[in-house]
PDB file of N, CA and C in Angstrom:
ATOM      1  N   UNK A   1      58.533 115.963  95.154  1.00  0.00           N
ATOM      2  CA  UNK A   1      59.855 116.147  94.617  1.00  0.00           C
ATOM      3  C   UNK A   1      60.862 115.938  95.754  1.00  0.00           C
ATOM      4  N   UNK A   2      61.546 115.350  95.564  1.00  0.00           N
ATOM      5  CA  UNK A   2      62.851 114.944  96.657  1.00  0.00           C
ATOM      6  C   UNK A   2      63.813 115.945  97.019  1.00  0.00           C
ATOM      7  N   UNK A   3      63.742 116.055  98.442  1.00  0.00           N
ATOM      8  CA  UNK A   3      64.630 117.533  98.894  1.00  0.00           C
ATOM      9  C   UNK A   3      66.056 117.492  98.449  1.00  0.00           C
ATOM     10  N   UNK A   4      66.229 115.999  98.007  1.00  0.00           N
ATOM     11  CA  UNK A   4      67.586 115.917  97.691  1.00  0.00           C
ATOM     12  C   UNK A   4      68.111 116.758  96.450  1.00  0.00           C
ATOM     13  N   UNK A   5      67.392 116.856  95.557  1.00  0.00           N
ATOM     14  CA  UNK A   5      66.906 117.777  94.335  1.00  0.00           C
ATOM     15  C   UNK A   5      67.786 118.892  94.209  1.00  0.00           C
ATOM     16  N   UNK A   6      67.435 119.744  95.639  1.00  0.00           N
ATOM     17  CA  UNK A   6      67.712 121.301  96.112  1.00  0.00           C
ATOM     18  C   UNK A   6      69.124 121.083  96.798  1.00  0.00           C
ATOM     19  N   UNK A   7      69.108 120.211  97.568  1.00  0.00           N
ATOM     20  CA  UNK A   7      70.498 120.044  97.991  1.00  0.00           C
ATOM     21  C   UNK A   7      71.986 119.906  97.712  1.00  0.00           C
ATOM     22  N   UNK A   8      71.459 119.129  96.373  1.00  0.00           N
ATOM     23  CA  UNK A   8      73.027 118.039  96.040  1.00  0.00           C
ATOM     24  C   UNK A   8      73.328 119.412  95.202  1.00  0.00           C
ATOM     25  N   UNK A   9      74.727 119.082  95.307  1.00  0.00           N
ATOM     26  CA  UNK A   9      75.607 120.164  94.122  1.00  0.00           C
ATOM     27  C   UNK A   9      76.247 119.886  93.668  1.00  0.00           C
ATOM     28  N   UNK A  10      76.174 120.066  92.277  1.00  0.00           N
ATOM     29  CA  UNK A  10      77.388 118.738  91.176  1.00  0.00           C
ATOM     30  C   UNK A  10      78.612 118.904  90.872  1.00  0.00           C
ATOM     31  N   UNK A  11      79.515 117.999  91.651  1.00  0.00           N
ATOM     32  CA  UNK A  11      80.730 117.846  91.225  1.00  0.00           C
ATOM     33  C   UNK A  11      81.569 117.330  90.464  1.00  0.00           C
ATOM     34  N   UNK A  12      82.435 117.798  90.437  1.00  0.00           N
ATOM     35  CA  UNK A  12      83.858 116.943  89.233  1.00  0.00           C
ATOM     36  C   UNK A  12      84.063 116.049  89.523  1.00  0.00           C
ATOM     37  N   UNK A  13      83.809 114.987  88.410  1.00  0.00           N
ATOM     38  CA  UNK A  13      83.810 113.616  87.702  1.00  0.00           C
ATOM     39  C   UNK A  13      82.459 112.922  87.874  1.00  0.00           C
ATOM     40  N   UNK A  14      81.732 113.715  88.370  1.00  0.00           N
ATOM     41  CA  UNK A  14      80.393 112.794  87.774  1.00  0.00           C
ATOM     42  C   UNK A  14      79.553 113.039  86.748  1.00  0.00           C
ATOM     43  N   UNK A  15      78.726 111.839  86.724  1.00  0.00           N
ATOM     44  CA  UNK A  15      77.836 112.013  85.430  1.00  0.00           C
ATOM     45  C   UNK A  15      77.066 112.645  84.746  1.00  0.00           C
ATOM     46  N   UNK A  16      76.700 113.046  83.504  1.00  0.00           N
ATOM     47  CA  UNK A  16      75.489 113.924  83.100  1.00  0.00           C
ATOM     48  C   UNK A  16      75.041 113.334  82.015  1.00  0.00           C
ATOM     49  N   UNK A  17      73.949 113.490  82.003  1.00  0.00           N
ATOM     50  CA  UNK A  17      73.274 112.341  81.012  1.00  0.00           C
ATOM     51  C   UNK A  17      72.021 113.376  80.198  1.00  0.00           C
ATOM     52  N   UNK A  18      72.225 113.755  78.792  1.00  0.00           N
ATOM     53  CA  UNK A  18      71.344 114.736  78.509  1.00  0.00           C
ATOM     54  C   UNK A  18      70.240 114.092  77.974  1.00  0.00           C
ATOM     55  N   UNK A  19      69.158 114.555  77.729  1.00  0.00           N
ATOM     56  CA  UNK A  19      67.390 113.864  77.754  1.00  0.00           C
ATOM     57  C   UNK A  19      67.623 112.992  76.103  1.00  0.00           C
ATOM     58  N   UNK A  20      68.682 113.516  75.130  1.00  0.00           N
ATOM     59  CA  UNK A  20      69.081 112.556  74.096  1.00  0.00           C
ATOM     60  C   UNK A  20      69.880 111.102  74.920  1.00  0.00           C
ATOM     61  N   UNK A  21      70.150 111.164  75.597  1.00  0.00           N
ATOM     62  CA  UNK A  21      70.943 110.041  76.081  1.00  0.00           C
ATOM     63  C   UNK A  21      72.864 110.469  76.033  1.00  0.00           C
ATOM     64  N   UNK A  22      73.146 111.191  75.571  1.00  0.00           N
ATOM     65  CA  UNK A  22      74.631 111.318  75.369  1.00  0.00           C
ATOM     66  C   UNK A  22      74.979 112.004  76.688  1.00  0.00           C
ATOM     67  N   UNK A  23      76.030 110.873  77.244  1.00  0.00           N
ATOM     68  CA  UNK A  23      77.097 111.106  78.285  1.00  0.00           C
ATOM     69  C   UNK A  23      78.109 112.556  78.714  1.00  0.00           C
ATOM     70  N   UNK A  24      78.040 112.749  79.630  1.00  0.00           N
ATOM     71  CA  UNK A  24      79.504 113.493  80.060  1.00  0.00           C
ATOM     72  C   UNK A  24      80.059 113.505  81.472  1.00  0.00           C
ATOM     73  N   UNK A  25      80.886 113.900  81.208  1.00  0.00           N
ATOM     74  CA  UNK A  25      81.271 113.957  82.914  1.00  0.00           C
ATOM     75  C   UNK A  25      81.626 115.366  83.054  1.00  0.00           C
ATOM     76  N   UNK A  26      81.118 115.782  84.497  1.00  0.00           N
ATOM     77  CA  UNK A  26      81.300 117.625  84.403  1.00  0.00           C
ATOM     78  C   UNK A  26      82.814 117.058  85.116  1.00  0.00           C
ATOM     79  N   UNK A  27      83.256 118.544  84.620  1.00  0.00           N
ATOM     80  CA  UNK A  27      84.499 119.322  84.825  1.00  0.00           C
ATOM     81  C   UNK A  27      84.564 119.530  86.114  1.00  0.00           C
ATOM     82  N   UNK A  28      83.739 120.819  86.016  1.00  0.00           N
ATOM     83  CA  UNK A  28      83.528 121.996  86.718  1.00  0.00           C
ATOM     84  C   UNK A  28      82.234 122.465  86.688  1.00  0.00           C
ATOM     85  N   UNK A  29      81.516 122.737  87.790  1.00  0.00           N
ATOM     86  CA  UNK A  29      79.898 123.561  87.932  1.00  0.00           C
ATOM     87  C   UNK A  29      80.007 124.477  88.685  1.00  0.00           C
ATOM     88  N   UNK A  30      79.276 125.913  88.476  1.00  0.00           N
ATOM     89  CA  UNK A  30      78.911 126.513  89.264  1.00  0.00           C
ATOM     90  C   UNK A  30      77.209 127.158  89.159  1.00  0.00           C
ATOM     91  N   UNK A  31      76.815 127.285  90.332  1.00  0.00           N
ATOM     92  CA  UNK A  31      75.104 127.829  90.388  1.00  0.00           C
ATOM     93  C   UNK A  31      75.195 129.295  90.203  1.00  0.00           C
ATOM     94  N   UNK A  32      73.935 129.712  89.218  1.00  0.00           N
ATOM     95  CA  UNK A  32      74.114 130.341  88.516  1.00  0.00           C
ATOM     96  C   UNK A  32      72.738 131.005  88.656  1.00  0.00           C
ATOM     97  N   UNK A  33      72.130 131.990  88.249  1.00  0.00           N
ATOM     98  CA  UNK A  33      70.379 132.593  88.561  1.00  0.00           C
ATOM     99  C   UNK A  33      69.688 131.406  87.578  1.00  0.00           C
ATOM    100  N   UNK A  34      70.239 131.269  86.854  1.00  0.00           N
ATOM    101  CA  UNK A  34      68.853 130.351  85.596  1.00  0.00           C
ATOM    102  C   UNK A  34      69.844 128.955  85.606  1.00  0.00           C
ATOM    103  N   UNK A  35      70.473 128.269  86.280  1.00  0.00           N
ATOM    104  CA  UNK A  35      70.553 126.967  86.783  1.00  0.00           C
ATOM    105  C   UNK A  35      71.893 126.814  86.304  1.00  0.00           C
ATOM    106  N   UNK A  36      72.774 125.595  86.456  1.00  0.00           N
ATOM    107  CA  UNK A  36      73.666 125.585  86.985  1.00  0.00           C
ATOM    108  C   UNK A  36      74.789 125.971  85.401  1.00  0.00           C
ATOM    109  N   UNK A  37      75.584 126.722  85.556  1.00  0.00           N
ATOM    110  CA  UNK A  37      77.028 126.814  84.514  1.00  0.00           C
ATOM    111  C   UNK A  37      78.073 125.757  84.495  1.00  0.00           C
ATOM    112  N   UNK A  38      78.190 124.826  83.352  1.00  0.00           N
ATOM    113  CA  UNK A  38      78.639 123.258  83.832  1.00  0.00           C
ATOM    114  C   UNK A  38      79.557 123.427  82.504  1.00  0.00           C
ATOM    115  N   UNK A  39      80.994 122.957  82.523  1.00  0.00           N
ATOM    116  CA  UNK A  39      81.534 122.596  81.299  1.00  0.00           C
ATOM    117  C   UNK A  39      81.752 121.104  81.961  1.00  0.00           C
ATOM    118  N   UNK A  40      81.587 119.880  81.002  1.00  0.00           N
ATOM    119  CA  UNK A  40      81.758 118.407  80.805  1.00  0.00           C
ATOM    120  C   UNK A  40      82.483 118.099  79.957  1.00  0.00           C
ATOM    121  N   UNK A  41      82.813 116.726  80.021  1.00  0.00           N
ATOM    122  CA  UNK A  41      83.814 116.222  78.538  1.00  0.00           C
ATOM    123  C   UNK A  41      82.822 115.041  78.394  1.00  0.00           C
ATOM    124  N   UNK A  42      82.901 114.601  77.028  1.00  0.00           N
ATOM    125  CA  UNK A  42      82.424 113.150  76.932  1.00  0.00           C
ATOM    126  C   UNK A  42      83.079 111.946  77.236  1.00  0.00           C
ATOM    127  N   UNK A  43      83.073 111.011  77.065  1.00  0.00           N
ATOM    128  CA  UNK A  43      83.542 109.520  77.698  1.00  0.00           C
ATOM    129  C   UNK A  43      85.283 109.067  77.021  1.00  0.00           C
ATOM    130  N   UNK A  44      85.109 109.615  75.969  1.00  0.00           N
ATOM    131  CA  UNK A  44      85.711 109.399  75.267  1.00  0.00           C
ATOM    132  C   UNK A  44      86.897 110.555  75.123  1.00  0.00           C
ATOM    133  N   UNK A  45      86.893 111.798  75.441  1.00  0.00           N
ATOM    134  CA  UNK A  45      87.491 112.790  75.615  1.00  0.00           C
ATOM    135  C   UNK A  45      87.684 113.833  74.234  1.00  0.00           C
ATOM    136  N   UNK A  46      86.633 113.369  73.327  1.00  0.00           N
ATOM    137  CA  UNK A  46      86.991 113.993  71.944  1.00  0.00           C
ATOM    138  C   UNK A  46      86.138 115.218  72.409  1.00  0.00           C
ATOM    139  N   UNK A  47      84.883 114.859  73.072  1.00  0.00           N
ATOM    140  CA  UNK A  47      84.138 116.299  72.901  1.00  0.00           C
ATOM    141  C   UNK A  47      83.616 117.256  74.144  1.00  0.00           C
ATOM    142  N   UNK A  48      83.638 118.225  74.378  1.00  0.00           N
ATOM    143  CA  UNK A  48      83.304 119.033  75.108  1.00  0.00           C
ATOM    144  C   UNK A  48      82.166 119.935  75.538  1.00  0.00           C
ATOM    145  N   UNK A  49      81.682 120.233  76.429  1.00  0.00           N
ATOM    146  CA  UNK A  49      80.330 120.639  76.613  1.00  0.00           C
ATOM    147  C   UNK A  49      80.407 121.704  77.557  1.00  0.00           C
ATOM    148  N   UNK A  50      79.937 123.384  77.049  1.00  0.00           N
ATOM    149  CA  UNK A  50      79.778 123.842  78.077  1.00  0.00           C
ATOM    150  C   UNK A  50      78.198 124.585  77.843  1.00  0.00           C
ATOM    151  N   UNK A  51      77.081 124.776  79.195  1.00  0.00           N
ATOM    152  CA  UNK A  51      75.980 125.315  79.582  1.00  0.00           C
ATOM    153  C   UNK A  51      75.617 125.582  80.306  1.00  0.00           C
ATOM    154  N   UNK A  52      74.563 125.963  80.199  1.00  0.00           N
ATOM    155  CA  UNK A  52      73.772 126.786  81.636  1.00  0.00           C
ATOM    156  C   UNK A  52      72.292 126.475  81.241  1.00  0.00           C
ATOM    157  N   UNK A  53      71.898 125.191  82.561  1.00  0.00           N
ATOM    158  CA  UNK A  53      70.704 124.032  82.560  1.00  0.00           C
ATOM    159  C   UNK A  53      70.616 124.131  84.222  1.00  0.00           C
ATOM    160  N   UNK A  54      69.239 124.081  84.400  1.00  0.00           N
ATOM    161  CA  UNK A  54      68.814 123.141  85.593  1.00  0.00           C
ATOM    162  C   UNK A  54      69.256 121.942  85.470  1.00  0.00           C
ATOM    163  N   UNK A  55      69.617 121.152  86.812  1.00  0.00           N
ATOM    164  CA  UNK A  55      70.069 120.029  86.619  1.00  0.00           C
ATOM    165  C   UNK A  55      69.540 119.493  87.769  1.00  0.00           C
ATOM    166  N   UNK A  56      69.107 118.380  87.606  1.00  0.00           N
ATOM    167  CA  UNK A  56      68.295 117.588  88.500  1.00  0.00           C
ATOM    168  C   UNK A  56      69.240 116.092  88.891  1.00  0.00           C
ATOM    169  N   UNK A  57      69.584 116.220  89.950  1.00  0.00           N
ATOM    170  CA  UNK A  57      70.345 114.407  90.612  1.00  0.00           C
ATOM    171  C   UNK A  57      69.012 113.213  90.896  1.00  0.00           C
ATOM    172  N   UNK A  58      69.445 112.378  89.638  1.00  0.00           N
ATOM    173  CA  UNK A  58      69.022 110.972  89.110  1.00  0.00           C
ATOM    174  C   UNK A  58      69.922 110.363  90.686  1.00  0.00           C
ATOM    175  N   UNK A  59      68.970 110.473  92.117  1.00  0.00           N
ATOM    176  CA  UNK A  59      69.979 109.613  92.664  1.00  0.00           C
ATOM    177  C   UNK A  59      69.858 107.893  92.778  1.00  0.00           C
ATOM    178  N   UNK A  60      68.848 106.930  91.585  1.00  0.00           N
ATOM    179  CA  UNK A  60      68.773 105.893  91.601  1.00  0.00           C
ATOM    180  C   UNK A  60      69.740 105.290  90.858  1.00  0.00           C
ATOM    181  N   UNK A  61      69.980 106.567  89.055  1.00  0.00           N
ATOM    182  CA  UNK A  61      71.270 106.148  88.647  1.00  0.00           C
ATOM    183  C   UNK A  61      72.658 106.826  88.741  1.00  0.00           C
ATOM    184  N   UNK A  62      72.260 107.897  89.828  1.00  0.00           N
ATOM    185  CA  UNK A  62      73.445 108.466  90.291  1.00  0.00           C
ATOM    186  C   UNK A  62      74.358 108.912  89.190  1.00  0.00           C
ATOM    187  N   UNK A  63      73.271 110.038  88.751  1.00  0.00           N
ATOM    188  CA  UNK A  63      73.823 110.826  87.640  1.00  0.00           C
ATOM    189  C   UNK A  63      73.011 112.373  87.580  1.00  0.00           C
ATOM    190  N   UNK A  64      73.512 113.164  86.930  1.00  0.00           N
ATOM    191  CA  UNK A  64      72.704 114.679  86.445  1.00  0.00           C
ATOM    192  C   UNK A  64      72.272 114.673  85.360  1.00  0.00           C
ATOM    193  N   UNK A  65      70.817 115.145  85.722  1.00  0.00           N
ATOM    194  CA  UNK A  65      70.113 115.366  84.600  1.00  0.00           C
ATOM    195  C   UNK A  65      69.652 116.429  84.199  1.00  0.00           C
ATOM    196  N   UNK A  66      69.534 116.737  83.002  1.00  0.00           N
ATOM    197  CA  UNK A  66      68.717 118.019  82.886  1.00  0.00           C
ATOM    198  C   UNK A  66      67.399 118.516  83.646  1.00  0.00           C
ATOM    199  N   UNK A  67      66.799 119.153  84.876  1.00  0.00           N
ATOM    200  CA  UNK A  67      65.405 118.981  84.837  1.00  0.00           C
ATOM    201  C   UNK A  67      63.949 118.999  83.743  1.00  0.00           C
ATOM    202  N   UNK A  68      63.406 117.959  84.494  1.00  0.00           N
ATOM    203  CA  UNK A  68      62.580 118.024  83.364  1.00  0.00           C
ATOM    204  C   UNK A  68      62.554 116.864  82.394  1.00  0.00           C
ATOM    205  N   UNK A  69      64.161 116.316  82.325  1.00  0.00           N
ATOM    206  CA  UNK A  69      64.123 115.749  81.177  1.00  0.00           C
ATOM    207  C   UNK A  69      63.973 114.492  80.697  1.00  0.00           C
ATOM    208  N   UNK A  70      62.865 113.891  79.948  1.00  0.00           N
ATOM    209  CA  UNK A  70      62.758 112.766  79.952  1.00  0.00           C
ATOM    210  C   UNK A  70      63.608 111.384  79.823  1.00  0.00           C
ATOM    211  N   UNK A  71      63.810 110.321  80.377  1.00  0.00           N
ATOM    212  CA  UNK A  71      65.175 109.647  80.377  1.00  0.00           C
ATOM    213  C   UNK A  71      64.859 108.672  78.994  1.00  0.00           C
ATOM    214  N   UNK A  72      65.635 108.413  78.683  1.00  0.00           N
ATOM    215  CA  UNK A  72      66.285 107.680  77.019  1.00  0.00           C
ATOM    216  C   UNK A  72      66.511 106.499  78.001  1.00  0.00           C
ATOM    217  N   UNK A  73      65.830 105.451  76.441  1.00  0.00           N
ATOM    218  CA  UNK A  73      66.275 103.807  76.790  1.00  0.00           C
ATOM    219  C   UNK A  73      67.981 103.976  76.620  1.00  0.00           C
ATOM    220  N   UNK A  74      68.681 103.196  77.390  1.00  0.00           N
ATOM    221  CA  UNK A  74      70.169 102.655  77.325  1.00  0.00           C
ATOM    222  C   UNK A  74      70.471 102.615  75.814  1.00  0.00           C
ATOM    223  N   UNK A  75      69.549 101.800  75.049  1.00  0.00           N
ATOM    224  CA  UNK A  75      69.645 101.256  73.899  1.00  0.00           C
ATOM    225  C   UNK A  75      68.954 101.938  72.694  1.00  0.00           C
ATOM    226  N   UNK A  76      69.706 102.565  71.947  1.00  0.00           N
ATOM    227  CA  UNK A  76      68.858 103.218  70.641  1.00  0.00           C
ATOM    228  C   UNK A  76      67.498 102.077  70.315  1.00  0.00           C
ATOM    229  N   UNK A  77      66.573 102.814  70.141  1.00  0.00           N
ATOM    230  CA  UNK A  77      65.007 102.001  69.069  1.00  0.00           C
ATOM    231  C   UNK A  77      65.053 101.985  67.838  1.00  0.00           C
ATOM    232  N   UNK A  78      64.800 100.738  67.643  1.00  0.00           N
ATOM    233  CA  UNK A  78      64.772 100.422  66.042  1.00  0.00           C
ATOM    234  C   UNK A  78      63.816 101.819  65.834  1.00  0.00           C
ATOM    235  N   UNK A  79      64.543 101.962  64.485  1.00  0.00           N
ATOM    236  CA  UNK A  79      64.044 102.451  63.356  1.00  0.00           C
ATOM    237  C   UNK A  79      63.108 101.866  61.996  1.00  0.00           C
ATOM    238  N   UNK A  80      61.975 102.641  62.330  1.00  0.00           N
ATOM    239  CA  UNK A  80      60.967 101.992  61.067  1.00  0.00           C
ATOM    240  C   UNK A  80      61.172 102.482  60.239  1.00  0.00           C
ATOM    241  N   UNK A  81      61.229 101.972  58.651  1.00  0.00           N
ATOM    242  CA  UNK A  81      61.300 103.044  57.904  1.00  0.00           C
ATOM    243  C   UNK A  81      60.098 103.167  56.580  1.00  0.00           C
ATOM    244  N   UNK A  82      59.877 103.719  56.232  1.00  0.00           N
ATOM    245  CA  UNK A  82      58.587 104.123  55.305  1.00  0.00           C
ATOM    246  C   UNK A  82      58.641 103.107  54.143  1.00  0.00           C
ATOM    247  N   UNK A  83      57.469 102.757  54.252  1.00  0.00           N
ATOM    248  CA  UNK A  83      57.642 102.016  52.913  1.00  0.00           C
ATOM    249  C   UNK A  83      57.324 102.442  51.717  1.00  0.00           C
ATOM    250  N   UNK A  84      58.402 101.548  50.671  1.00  0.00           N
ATOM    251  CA  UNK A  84      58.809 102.355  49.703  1.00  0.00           C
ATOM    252  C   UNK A  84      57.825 102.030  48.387  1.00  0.00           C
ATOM    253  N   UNK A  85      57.267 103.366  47.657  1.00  0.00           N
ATOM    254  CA  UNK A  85      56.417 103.300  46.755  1.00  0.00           C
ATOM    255  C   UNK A  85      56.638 102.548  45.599  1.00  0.00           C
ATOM    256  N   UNK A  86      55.632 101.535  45.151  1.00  0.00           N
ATOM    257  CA  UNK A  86      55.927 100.286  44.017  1.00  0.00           C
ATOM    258  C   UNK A  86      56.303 101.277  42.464  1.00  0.00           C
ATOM    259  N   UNK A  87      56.921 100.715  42.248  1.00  0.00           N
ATOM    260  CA  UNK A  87      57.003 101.560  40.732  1.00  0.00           C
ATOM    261  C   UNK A  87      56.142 101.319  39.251  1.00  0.00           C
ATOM    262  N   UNK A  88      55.597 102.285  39.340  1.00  0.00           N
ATOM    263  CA  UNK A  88      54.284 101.723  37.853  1.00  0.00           C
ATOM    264  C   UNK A  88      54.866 101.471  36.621  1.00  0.00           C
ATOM    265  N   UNK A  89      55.138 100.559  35.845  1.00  0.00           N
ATOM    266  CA  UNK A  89      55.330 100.712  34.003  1.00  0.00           C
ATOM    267  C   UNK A  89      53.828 101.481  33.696  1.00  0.00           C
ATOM    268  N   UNK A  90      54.275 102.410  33.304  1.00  0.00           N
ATOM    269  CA  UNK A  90      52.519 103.151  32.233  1.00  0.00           C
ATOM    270  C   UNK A  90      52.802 102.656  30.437  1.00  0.00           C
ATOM    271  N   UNK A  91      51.866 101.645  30.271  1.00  0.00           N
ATOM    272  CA  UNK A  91      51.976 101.795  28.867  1.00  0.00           C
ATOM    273  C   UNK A  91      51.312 102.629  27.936  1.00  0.00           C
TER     274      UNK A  91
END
């Protein structure tokens, strides 16, 4: 695990990227006993985020992540969808 991990401490205007993939940028953080107290806004400024998460620095994409959390393609995955049952005439 990279010492950088333990070190970095997340500041205002960078990224957070939650294990769904949806964006924010923190506010404000502070460290906290059960990991860090973060309010964010989204990209867009409609929505707001406040918690208390471990957060782990992505420093390849130079962003915060939840620890732990698995990273999301850029791009939503098609969706399969069930196929749909033939319909019987009963005579």
């Amino acid at each position: 695990m990279p010492q950088e991990k333990h070190a970095r401490i997340p500041q205002s205007g960078e990224a957070l990227i939650l294990a769904d993939g949806r964006r924010f940028i923190l506010t404000e953080a502070e460290h906290g006993i059960r990991g860090w107290w973060f309010t964010a806004t989204a990209h867009d400024g409609r929505n707001t985020l406040q918690g208390n998460l471990r957060l782990q620095w992505d420093a390849q994409a130079r962003v915060w992540r939840p620890d732990g959390a698995r990273q999301v393609a850029a791009e939503p995955r098609a969706v399969r969808r069930a196929p749909q049952p033939q319909e019987r005439q009963l005579d």
